[in-house]
Protein backbone atom coordinates (compact mmCIF):
# COMPACT_ATOMS: atom_id res chain seq x y z
CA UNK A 1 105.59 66.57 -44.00
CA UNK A 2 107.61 67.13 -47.13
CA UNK A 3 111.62 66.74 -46.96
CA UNK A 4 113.22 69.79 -47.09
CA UNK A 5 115.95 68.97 -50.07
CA UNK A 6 117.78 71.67 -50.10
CA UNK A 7 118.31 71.40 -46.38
CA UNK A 8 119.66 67.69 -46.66
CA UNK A 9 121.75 68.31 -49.40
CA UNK A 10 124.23 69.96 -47.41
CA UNK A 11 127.30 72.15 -48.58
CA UNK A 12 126.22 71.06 -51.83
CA UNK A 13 123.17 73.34 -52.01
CA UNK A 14 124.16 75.96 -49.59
CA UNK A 15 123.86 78.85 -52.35
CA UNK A 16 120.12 78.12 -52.26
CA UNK A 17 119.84 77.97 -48.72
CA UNK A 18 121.45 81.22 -47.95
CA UNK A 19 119.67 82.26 -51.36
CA UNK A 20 116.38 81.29 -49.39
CA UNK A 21 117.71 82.54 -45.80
CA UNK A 22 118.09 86.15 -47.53
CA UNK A 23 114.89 85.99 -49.02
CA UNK A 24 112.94 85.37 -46.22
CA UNK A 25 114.54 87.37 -43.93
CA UNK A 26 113.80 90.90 -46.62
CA UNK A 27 110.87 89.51 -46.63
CA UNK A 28 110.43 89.63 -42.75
CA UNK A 29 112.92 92.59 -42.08
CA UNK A 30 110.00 94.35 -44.77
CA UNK A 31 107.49 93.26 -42.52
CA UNK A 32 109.19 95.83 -39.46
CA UNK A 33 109.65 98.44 -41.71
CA UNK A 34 106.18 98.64 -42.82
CA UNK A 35 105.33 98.83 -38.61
CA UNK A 36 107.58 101.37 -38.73
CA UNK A 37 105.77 103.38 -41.30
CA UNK A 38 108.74 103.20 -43.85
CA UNK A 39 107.44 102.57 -47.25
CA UNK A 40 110.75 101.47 -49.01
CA UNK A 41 111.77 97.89 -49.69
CA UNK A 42 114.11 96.68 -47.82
CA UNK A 43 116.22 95.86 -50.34
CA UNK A 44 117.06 99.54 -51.04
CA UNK A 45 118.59 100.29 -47.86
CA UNK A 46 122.43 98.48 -48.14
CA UNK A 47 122.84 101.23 -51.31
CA UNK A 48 121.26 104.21 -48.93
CA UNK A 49 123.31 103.34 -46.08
CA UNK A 50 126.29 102.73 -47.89
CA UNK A 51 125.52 106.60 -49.23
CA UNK A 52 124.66 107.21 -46.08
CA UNK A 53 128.05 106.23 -44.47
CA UNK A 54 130.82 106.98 -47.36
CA UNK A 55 129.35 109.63 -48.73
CA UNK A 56 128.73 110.53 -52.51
CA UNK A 57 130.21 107.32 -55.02
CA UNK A 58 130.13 106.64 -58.55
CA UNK A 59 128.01 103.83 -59.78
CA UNK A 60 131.13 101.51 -59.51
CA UNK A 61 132.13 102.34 -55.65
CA UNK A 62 128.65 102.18 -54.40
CA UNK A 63 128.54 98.38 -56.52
CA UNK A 64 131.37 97.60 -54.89
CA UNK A 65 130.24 98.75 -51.46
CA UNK A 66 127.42 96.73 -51.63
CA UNK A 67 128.64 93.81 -53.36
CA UNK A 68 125.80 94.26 -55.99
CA UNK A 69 126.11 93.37 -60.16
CA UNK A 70 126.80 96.77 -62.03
CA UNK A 71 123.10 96.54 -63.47
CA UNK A 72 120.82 95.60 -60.46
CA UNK A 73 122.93 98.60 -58.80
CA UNK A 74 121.71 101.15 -61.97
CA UNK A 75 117.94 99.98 -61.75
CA UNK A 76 118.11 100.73 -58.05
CA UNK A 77 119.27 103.61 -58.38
CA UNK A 78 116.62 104.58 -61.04
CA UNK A 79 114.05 103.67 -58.61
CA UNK A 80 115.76 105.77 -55.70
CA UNK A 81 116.05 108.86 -57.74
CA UNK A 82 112.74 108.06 -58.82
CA UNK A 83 111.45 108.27 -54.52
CA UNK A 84 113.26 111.81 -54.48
CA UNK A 85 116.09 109.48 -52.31
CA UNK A 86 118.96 110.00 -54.24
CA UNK A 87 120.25 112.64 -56.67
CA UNK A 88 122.58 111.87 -59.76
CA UNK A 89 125.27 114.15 -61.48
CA UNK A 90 127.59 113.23 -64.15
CA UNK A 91 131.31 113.41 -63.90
CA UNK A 92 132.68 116.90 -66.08
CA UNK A 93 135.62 114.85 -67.11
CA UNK A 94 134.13 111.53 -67.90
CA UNK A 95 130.40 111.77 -69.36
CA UNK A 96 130.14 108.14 -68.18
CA UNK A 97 130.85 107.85 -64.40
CA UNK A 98 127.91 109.33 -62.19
CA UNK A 99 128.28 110.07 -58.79
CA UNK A 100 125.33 109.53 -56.84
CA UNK A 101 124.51 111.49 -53.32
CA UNK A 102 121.63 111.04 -50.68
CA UNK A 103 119.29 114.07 -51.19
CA UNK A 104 118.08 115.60 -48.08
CA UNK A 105 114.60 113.42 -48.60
CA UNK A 106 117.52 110.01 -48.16
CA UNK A 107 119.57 111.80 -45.82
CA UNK A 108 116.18 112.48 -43.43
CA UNK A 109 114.58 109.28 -43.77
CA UNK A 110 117.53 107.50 -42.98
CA UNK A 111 117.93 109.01 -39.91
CA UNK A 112 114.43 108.48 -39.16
CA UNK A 113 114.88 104.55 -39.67
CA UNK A 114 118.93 104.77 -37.84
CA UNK A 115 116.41 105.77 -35.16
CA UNK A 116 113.22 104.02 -35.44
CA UNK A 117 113.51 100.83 -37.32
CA UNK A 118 116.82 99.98 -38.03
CA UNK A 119 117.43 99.24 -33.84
CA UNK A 120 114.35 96.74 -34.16
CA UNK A 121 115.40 94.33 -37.11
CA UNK A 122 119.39 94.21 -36.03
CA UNK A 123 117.92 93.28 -32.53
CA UNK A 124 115.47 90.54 -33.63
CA UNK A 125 118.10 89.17 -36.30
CA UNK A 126 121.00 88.60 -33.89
CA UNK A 127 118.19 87.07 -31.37
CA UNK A 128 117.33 84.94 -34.49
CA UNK A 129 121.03 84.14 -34.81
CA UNK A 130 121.82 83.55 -31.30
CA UNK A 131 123.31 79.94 -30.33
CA UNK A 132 125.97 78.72 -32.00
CA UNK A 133 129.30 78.85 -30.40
CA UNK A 134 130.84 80.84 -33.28
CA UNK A 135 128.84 84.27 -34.03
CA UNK A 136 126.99 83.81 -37.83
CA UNK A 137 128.56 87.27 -38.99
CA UNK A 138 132.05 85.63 -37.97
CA UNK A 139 131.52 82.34 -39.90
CA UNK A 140 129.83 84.50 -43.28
CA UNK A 141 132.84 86.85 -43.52
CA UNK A 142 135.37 84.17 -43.02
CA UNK A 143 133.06 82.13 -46.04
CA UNK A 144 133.14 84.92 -47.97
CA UNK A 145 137.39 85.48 -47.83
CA UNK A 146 137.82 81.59 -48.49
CA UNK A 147 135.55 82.10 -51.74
CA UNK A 148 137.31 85.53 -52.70
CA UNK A 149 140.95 83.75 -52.00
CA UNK A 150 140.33 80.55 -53.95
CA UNK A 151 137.02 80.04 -55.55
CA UNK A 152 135.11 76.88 -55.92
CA UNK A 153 137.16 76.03 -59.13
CA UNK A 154 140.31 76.76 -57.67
CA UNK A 155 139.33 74.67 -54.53
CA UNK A 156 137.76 71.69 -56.82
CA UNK A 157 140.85 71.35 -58.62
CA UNK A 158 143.17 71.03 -55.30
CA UNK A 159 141.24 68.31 -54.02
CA UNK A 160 141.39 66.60 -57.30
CA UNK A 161 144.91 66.85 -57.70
CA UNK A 162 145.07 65.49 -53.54
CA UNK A 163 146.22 69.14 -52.32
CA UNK A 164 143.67 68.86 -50.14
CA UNK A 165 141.52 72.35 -49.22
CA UNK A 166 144.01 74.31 -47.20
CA UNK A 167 146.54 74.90 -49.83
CA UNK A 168 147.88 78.14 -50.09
CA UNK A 169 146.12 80.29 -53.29
């Protein structure tokens, strides 16, 4: 058997392990949906349910509520008004902000997956996550607030100075 690199590397290639992680589980999470007779990638459904949730947003509050680039958000978008999902209207005061809204095709199919699907895959991914004595979703948002208070830079440069990794930001 072939060592898994990435793996042994560590912290230093955890970017392209959780890179991987993701992809494999959209690719299994796709694998439900399809059993559950929704033909959507999965990928689309953080930017319906974040519709879904807060309501109509303008291309920069739904990227934000996602945590998406600014351009991978717009082609999405395209494709999802595209399906019939989503609907698009442009701002009367500022010709470039569009707010985007669920149409009642998005609105009904995702209460059909809140229903059907959706239970399913947040079951079998906390089962796949179940062990460690500190929940996953605990340890990725706490990750995520150490990057957004002091990136990688930031944190490079402390320990190269001898601040060590705990200094304040």
């Amino acid at each position: 058997m072939v060592e898994d690199v990435v793996k042994e590397l560590g912290y230093l290639a955890l970017g392209t392990r959780l890179k991987r992680l993701g992809e494999r589980l959209q690719t299994q999470t796709q694998v439900l949906l399809e059993q559950a007779a929704v033909d959507l990638p999965a990928s689309h459904f953080p930017v319906l349910a974040a519709l879904e949730r807060l309501g109509a947003l303008s291309v920069g509050e739904l990227t934000a509520a996602v945590g998406m680039s600014q351009p991978g958000v717009t082609r999405l978008l395209d494709r999802l008004e595209a399906e019939g999902l989503v609907r698009s209207t442009q701002s009367a005061d500022d010709r470039r902000v569009r707010t985007i809204a669920l149409t009642k095709s998005g609105r009904d199919l995702i209460s059909r997956v809140k229903r059907t699907a959706w239970p399913m895959i947040e079951r079998a991914v906390a089962d796949a996550c179940a062990g460690p004595d500190q929940p996953l979703l605990a340890l990725l948002a706490a990750l995520e607030e150490a990057l957004a208070a002091a990136p990688l830079n930031i944190r490079a440069e402390r320990l190269r100075s001898g601040e060590g990794s705990n200094a304040p930001a």
